[in-house]
PDB file of N, CA and C in Angstrom:
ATOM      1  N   UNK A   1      89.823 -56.100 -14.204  1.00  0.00           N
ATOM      2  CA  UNK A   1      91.213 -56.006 -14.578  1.00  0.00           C
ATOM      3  C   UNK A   1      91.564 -57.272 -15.353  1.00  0.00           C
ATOM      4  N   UNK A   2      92.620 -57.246 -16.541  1.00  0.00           N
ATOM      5  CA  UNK A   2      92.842 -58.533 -16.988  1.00  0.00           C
ATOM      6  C   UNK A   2      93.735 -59.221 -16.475  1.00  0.00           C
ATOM      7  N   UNK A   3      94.360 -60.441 -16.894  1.00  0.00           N
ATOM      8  CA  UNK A   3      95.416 -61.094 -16.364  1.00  0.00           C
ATOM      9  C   UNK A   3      96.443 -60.458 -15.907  1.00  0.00           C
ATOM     10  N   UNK A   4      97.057 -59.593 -17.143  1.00  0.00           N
ATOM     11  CA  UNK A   4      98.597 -59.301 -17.106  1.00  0.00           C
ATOM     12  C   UNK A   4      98.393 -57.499 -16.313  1.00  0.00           C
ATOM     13  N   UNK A   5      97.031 -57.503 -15.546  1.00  0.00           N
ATOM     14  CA  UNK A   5      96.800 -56.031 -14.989  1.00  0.00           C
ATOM     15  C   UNK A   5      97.363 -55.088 -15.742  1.00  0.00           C
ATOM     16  N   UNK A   6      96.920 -54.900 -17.116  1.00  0.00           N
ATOM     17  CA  UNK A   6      97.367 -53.863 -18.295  1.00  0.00           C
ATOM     18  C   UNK A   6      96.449 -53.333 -18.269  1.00  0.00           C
ATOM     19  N   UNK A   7      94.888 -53.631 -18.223  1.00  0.00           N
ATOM     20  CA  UNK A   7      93.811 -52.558 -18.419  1.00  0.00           C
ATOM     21  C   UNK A   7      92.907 -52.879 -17.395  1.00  0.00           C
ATOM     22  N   UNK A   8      92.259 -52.052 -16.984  1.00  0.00           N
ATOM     23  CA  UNK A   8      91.265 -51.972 -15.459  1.00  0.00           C
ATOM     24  C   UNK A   8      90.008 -51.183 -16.207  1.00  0.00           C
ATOM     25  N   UNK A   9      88.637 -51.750 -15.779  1.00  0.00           N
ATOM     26  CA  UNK A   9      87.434 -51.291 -15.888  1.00  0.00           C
ATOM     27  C   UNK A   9      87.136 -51.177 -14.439  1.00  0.00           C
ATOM     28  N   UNK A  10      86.935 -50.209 -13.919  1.00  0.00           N
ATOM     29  CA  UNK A  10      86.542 -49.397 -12.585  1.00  0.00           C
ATOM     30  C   UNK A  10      85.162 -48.856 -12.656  1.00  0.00           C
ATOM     31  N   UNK A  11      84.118 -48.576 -11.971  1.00  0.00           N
ATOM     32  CA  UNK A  11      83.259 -47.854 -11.810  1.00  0.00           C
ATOM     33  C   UNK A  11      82.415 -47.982 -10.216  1.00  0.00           C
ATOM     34  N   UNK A  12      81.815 -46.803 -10.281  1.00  0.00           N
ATOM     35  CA  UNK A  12      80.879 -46.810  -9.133  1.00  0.00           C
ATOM     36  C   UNK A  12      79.296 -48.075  -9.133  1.00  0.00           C
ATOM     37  N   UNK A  13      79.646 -48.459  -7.585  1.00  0.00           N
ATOM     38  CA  UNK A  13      78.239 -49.404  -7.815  1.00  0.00           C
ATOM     39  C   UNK A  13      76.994 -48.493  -8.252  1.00  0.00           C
ATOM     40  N   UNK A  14      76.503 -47.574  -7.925  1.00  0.00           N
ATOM     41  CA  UNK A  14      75.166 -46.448  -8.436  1.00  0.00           C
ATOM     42  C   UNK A  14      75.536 -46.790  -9.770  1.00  0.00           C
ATOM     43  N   UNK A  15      76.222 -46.299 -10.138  1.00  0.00           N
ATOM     44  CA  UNK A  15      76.866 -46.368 -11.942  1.00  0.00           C
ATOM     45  C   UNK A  15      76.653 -44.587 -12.272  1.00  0.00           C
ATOM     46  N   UNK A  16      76.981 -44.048 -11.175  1.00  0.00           N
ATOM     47  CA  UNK A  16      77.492 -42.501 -11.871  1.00  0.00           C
ATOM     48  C   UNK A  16      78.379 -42.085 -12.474  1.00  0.00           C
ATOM     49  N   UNK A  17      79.831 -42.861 -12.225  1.00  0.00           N
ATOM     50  CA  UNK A  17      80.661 -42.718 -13.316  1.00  0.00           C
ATOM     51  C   UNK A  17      81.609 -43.722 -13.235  1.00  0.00           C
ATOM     52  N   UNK A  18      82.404 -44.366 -14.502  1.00  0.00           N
ATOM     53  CA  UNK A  18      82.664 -45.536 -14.899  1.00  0.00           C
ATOM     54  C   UNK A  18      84.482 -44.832 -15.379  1.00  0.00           C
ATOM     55  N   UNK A  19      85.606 -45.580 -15.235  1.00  0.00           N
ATOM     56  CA  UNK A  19      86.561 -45.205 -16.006  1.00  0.00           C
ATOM     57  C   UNK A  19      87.461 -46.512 -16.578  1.00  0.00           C
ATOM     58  N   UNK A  20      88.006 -46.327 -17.747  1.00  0.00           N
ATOM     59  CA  UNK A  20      88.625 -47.658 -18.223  1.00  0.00           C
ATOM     60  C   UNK A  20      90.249 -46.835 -18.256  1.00  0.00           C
ATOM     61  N   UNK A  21      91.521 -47.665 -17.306  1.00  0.00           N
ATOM     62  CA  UNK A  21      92.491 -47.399 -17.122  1.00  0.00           C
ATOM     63  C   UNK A  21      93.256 -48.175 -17.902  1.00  0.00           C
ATOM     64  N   UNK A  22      94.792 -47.592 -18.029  1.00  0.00           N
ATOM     65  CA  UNK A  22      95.500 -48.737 -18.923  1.00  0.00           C
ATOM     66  C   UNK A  22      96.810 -48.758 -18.573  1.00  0.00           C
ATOM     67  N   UNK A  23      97.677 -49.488 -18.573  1.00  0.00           N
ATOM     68  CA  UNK A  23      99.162 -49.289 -18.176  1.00  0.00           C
ATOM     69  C   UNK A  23      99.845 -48.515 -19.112  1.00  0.00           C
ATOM     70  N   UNK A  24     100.702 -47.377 -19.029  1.00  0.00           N
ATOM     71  CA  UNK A  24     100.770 -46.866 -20.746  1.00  0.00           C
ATOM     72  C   UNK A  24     101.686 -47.707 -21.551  1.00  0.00           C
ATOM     73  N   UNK A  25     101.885 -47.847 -22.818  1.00  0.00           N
ATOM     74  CA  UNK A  25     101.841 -48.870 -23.656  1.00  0.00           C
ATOM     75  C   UNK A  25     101.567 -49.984 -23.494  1.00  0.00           C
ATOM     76  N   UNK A  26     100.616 -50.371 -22.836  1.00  0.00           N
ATOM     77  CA  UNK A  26     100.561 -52.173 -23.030  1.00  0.00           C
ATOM     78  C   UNK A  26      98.879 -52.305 -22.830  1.00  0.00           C
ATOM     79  N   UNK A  27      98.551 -51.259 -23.674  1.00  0.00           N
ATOM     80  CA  UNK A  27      96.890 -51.528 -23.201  1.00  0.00           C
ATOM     81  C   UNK A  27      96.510 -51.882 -25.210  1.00  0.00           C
ATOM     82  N   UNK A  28      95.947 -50.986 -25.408  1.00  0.00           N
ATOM     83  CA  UNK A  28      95.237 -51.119 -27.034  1.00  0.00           C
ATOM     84  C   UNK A  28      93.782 -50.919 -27.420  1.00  0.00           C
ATOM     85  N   UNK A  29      93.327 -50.575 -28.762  1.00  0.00           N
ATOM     86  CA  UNK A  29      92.110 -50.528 -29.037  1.00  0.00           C
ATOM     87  C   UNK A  29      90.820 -51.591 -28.688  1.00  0.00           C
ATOM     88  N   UNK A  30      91.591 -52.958 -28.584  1.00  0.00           N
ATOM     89  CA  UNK A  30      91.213 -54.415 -28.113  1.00  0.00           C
ATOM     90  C   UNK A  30      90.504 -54.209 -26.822  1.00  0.00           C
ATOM     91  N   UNK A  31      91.567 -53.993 -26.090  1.00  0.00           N
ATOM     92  CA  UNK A  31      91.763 -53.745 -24.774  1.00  0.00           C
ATOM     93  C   UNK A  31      90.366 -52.844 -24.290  1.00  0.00           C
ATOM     94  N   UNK A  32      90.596 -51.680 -24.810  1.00  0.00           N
ATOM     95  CA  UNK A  32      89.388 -50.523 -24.400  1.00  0.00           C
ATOM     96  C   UNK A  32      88.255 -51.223 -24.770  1.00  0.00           C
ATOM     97  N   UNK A  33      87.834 -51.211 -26.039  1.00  0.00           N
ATOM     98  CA  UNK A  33      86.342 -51.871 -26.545  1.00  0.00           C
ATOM     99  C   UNK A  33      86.230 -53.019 -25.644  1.00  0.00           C
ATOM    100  N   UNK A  34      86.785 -54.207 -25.075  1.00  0.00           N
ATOM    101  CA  UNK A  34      86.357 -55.024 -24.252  1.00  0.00           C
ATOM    102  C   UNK A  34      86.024 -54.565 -22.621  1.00  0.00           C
ATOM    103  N   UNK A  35      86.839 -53.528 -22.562  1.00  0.00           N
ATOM    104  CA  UNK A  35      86.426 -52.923 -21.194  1.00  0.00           C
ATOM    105  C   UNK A  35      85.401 -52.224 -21.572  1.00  0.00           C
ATOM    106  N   UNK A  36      84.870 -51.357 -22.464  1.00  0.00           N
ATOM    107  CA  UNK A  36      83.770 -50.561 -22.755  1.00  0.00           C
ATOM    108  C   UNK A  36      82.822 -51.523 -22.594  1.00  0.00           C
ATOM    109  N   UNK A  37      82.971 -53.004 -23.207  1.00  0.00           N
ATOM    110  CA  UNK A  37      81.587 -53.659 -23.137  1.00  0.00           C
ATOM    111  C   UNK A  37      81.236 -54.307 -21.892  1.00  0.00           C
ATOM    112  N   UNK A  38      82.301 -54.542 -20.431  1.00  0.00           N
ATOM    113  CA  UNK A  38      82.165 -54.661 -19.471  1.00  0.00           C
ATOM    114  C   UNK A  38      81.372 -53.861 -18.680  1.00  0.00           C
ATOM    115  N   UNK A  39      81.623 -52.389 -18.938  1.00  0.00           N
ATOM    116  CA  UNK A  39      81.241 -51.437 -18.182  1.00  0.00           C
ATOM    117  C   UNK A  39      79.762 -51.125 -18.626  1.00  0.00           C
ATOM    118  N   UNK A  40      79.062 -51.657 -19.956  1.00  0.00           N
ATOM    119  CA  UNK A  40      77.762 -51.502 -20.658  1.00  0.00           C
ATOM    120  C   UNK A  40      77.038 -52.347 -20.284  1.00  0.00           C
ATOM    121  N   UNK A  41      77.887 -54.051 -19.583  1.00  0.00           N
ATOM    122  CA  UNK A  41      77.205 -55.097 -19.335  1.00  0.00           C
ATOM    123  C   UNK A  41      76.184 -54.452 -18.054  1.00  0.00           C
ATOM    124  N   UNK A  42      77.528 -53.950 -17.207  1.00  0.00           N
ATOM    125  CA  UNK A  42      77.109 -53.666 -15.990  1.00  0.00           C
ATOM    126  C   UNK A  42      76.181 -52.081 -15.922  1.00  0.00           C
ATOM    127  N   UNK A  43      75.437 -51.713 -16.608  1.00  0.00           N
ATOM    128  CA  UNK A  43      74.903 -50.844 -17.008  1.00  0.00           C
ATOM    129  C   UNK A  43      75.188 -49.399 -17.126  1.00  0.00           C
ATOM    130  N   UNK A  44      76.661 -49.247 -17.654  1.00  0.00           N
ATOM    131  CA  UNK A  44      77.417 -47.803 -17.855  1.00  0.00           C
ATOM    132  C   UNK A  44      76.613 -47.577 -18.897  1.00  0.00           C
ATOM    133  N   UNK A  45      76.692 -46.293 -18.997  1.00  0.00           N
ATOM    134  CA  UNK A  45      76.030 -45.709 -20.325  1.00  0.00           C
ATOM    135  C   UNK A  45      77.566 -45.658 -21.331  1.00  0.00           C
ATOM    136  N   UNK A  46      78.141 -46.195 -22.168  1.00  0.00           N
ATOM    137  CA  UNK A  46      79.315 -46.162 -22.991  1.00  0.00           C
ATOM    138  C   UNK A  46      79.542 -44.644 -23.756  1.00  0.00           C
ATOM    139  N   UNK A  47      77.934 -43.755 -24.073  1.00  0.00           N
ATOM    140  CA  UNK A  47      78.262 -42.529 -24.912  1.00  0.00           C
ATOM    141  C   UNK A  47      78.890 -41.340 -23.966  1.00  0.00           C
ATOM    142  N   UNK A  48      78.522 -42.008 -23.022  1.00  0.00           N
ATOM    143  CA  UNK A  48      79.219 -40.887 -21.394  1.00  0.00           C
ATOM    144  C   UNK A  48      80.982 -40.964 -21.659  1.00  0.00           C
ATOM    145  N   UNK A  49      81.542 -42.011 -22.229  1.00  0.00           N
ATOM    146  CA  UNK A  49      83.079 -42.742 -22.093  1.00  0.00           C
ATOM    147  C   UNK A  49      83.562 -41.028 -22.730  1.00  0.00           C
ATOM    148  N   UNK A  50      84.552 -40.702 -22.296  1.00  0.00           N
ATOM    149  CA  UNK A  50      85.692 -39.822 -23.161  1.00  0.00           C
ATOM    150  C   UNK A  50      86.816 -40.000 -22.754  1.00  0.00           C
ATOM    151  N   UNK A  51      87.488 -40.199 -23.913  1.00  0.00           N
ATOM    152  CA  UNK A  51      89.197 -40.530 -23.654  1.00  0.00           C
ATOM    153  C   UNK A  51      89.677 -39.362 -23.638  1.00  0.00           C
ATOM    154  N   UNK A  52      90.661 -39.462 -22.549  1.00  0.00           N
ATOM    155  CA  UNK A  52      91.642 -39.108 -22.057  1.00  0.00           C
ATOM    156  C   UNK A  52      93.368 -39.639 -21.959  1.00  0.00           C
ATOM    157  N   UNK A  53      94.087 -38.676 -22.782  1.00  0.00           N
ATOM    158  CA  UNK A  53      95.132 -39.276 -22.844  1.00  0.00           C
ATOM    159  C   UNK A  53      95.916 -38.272 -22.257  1.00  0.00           C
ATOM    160  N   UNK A  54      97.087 -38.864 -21.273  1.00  0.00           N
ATOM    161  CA  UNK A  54      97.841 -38.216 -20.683  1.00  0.00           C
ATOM    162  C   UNK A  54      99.462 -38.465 -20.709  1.00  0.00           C
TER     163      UNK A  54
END
């Protein structure tokens, strides 16, 4: 999660599935791609990612 808890990278320890959350408006394209590369550090597969907007 970052400072201002606007965007959250979540996933399972196994690494079966990974989700990147956001506060709505206060997250951004920034935002996601740095959580995407969190979740790749920690060995998510990133082509698995699909957005979801609600």
């Amino acid at each position: 999660m970052d400072a201002d808890a606007r965007t959250a990278a979540v996933g399972r320890p196994d690494g079966a599935f990974g989700w990147i959350m956001e506060r709505p408006g206060k997250g951004g394209a920034d935002r996601r791609a740095a959580a995407r590369d969190i979740l790749t550090w920690f060995g998510y597969d990133p082509t698995r990612l699909e957005e979801v907007v609600e």
